[in-house]
C-alpha atoms as a PDB file:
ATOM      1  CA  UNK A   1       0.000   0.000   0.000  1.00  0.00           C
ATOM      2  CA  UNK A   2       1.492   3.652  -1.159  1.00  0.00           C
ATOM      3  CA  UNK A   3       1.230   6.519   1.293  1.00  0.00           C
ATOM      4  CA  UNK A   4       1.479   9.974  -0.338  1.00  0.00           C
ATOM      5  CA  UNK A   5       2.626  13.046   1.575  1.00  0.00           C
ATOM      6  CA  UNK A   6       0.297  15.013   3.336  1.00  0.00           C
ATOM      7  CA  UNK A   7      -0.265  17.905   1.027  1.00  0.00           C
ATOM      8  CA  UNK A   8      -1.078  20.741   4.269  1.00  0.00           C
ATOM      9  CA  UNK A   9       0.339  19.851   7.260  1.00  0.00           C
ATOM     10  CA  UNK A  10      -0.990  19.302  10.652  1.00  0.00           C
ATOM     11  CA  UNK A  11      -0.747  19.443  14.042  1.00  0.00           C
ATOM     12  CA  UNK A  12      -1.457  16.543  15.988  1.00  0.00           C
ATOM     13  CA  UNK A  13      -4.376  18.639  17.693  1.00  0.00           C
ATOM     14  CA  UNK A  14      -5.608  19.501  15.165  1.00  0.00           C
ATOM     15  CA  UNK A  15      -6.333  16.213  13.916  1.00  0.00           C
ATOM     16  CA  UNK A  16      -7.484  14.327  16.866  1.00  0.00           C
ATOM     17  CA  UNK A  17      -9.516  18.268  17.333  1.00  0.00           C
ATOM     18  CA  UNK A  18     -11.140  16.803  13.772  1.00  0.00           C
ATOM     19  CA  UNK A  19     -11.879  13.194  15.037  1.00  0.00           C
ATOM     20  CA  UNK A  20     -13.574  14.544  18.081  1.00  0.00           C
ATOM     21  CA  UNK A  21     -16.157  16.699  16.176  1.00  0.00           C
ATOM     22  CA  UNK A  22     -16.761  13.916  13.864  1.00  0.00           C
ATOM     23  CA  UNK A  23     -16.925  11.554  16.979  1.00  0.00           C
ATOM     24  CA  UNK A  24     -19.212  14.433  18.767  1.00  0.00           C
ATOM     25  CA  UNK A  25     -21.306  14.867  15.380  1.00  0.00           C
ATOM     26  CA  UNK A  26     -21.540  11.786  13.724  1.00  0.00           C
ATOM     27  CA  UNK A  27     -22.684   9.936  16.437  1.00  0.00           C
ATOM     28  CA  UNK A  28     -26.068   7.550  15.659  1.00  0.00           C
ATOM     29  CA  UNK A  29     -25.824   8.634  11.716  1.00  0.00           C
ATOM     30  CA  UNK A  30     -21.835   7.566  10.794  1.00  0.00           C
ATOM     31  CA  UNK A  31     -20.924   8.711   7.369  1.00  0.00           C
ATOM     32  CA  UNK A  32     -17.826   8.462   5.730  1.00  0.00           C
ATOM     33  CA  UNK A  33     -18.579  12.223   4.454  1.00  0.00           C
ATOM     34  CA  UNK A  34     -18.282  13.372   7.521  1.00  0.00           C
ATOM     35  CA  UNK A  35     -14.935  11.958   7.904  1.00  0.00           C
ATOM     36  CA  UNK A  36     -14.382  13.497   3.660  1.00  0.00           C
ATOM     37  CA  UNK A  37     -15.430  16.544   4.829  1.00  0.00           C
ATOM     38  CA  UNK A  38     -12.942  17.330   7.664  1.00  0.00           C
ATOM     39  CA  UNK A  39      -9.852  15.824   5.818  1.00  0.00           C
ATOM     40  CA  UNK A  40      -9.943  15.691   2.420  1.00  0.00           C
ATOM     41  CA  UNK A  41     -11.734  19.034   1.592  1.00  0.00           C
ATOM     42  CA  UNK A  42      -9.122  20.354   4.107  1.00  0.00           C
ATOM     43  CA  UNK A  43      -6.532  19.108   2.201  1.00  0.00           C
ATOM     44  CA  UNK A  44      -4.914  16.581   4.695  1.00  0.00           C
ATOM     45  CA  UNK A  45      -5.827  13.297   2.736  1.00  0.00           C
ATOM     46  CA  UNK A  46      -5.884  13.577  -1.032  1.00  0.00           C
ATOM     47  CA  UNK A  47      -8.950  12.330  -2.010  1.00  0.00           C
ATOM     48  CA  UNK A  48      -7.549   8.917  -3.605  1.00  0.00           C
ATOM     49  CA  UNK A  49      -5.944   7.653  -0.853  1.00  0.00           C
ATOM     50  CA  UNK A  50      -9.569   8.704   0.953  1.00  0.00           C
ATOM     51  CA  UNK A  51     -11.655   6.574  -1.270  1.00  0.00           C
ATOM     52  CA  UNK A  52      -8.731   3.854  -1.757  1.00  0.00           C
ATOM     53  CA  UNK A  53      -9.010   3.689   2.363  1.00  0.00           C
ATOM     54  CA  UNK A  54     -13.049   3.655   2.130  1.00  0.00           C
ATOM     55  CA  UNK A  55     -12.932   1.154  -0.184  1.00  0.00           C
ATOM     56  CA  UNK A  56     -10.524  -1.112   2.282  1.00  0.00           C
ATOM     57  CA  UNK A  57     -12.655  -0.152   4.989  1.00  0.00           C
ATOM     58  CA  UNK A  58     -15.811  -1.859   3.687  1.00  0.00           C
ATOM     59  CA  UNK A  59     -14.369  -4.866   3.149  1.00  0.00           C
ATOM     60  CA  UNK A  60     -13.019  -5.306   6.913  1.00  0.00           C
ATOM     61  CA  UNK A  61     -15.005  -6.812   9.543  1.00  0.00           C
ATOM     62  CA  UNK A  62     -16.776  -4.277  11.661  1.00  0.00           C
ATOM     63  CA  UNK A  63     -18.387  -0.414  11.222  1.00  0.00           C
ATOM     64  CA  UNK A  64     -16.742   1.037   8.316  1.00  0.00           C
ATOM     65  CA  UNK A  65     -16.927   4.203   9.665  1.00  0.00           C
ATOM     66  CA  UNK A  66     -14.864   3.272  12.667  1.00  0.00           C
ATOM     67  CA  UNK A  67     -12.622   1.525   9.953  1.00  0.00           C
ATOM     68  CA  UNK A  68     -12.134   3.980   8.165  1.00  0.00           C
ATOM     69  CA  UNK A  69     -11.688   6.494  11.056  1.00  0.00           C
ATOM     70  CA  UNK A  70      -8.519   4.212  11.994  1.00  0.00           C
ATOM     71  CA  UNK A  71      -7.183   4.382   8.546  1.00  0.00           C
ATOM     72  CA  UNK A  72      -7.065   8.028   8.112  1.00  0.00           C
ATOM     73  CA  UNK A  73      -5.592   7.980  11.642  1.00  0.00           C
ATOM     74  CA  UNK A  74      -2.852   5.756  10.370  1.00  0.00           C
ATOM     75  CA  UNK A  75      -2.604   8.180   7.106  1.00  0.00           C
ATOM     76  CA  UNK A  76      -2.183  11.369   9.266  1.00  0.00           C
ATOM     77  CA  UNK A  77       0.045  10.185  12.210  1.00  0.00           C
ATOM     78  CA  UNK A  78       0.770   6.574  12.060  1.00  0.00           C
ATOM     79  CA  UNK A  79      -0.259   3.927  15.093  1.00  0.00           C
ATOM     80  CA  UNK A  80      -0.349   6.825  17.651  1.00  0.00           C
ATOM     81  CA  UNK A  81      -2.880   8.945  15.864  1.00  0.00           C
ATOM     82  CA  UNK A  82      -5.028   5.817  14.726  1.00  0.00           C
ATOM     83  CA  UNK A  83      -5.417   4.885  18.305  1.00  0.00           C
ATOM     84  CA  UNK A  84      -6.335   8.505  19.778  1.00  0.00           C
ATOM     85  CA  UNK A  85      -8.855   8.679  16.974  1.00  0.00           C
ATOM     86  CA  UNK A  86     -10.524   5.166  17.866  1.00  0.00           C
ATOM     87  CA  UNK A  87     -11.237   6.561  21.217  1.00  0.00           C
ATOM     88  CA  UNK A  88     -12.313  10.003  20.082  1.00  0.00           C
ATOM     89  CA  UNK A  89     -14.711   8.713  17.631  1.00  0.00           C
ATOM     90  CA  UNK A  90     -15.813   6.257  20.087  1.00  0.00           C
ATOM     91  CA  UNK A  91     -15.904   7.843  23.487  1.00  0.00           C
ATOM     92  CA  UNK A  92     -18.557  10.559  22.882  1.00  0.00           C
ATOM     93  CA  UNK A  93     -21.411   7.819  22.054  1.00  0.00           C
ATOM     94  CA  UNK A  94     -20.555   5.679  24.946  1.00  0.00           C
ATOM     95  CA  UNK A  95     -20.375   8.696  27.213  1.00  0.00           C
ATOM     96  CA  UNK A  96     -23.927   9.086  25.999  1.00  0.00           C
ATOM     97  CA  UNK A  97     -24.957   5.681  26.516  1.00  0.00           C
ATOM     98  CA  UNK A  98     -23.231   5.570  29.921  1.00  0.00           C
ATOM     99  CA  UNK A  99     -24.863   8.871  31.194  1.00  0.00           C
ATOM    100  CA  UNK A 100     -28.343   7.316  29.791  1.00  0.00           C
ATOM    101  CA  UNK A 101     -27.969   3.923  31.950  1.00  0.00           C
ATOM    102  CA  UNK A 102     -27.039   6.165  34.876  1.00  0.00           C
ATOM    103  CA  UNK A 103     -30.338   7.963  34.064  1.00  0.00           C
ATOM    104  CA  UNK A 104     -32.314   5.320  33.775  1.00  0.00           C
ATOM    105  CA  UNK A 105     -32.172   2.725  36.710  1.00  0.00           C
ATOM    106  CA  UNK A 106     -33.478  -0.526  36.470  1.00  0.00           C
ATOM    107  CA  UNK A 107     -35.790   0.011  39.269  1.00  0.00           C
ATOM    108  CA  UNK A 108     -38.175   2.670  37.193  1.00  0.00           C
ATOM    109  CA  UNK A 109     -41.185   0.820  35.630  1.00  0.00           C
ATOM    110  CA  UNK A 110     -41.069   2.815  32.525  1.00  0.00           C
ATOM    111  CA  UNK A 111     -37.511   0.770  31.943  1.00  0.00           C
ATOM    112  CA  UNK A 112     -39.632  -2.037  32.069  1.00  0.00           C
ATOM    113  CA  UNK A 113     -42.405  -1.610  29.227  1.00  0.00           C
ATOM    114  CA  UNK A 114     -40.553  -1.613  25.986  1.00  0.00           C
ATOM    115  CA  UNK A 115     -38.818  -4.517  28.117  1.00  0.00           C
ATOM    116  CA  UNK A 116     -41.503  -7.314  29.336  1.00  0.00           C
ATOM    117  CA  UNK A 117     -39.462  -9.949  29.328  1.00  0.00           C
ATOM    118  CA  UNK A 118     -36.492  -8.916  31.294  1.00  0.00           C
ATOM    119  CA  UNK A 119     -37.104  -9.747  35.152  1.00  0.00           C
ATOM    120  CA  UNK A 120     -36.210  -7.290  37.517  1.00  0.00           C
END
């Protein structure tokens, strides 16, 4: 697989700053343009290598946004990057999910109804 120089380049922040908004925003309706629209229109990943990636990225196991999220990652900053985006893409849905369980005890009937056969 070729790499090609980033054409503009970037700070680490303000990459991961990138993966967080589409982490914050994307969350519920993952897109891969969300993920075209804060690199390659940027001009941080030419838009080859961006569609080469998607195109990889659907054929792995697993969400192809979160996929492709990693690739880019690897693209922009190598293992280090790919990592920190995995968690920023990831952590602001389970935050949400997290902070909805907390809301939501089991002990609340209303849990319950959408629910009938889960014993409490």
């Amino acid at each position: 697989m070729y790499y090609t120089v980033v054409s503009v380049p970037a700070s680490a922040s303000v990459v991961l700053r990138k993966f967080l908004w589409a982490g914050l925003t994307a969350f519920g309706a993952a897109r891969w343009t969300t993920l075209e629209s804060a690199f390659v229109r940027d001009g941080l990943i030419e838009e080859q290598d961006f569609f080469r990636d998607y195109a990889i990225s659907s054929t792995l196991p697993g969400p192809t946004f979160v996929n492709l999220a990693v690739l880019c990652g690897m693209r922009l900053g190598g293992v280090r990057i790919a990592l920190a985006a995995l968690v920023l893409l990831l952590a602001p849905g389970l935050v949400a999910v997290i902070l909805a369980l907390a809301y939501l005890s089991p002990s609340e009937p209303r849990v319950f109804v959408p629910l009938p056969d889960v014993e409490k």
